[in-house]
Protein backbone atom coordinates (compact mmCIF):
# COMPACT_ATOMS: atom_id res chain seq x y z
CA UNK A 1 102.30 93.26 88.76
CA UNK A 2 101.11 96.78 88.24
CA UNK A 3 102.90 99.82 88.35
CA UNK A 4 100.84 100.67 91.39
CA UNK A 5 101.39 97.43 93.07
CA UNK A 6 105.00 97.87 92.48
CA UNK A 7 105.17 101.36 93.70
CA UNK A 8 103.31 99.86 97.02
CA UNK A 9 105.54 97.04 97.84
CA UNK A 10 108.60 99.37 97.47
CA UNK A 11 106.84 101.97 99.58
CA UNK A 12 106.60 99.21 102.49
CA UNK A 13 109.91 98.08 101.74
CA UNK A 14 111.48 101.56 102.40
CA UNK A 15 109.18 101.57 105.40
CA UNK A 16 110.63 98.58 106.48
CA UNK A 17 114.43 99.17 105.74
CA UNK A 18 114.07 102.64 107.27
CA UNK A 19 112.37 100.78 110.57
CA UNK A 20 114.95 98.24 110.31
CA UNK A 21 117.77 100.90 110.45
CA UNK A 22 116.04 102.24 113.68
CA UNK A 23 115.95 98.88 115.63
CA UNK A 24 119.55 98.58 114.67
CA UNK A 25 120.30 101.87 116.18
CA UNK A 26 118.32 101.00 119.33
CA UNK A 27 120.40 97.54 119.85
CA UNK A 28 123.25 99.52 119.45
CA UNK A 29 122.20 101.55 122.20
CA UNK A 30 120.71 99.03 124.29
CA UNK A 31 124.22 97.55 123.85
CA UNK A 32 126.32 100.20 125.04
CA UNK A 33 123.58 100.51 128.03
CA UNK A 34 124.39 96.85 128.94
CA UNK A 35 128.54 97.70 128.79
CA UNK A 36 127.57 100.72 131.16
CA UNK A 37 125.90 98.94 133.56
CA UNK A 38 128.03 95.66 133.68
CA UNK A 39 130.99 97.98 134.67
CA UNK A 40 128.73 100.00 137.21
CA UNK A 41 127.52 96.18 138.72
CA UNK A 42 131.74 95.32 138.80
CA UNK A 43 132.81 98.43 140.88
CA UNK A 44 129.37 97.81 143.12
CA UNK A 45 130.72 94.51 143.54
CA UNK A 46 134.28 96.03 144.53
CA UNK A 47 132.85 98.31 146.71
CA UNK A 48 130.85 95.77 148.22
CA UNK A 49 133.89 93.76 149.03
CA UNK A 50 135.33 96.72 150.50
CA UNK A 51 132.44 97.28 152.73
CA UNK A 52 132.09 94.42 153.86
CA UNK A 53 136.06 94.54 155.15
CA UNK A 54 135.14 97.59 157.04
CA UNK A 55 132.46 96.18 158.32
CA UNK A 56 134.12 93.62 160.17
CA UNK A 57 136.79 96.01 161.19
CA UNK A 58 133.86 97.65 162.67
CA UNK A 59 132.73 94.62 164.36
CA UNK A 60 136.36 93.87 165.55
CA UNK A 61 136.19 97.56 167.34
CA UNK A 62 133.19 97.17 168.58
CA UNK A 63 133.61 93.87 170.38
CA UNK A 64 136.91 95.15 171.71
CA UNK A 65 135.60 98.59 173.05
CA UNK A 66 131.99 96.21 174.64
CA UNK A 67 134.97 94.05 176.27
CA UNK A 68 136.75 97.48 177.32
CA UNK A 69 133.88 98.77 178.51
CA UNK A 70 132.94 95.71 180.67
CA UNK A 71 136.51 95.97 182.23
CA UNK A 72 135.75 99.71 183.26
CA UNK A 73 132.35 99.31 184.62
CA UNK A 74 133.89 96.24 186.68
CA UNK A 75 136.72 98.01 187.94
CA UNK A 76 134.33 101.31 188.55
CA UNK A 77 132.49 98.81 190.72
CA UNK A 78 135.37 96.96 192.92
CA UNK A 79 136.39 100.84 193.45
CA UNK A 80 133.02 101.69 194.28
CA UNK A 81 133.11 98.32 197.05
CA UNK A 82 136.41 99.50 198.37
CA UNK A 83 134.99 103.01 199.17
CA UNK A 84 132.37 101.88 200.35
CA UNK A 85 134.39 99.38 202.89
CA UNK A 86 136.62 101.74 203.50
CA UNK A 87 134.01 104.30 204.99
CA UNK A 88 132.46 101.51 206.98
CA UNK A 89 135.49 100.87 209.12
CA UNK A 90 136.00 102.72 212.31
């Protein structure tokens, strides 16, 4: 091997070690992104579960103010009837 041939290969072999040193530093990045977002998915995943509670408290006041609701408008009715039986008689 030449002197020039051996200046070459360790030319691309700095080239290589230096590119090497970068792809290290970019899984170690990539890594620390992954740590980030696996603890962002577990509190999305707690505050799912949360949600989701409300939302069947929600549901649970909803169905109980529709049932409300119904009871009013019936009553509002049978007192509507009554008046109106009331202002028939003579």
């Amino acid at each position: 091997m030449t002197n020039d041939q051996f200046k070459q290969v360790m030319t691309a072999f700095r080239e290589v070690n230096s590119q090497l040193r970068e792809i290290k530093g970019d899984v170690a990045t990539l890594k620390d992104d992954v740590a980030i977002l696996k603890s962002d998915v577990s509190i999305l995943k707690k505050d799912m579960a949360g949600q989701k509670v409300i939302t069947a408290q929600l549901q649970k006041h909803a169905e109980h103010a529709s049932t409300t609701f119904d009871f009013i408008k019936e009553k509002l009715i049978n007192h509507e009837r009554d008046i109106y039986a009331l202002k028939r008689r003579p």
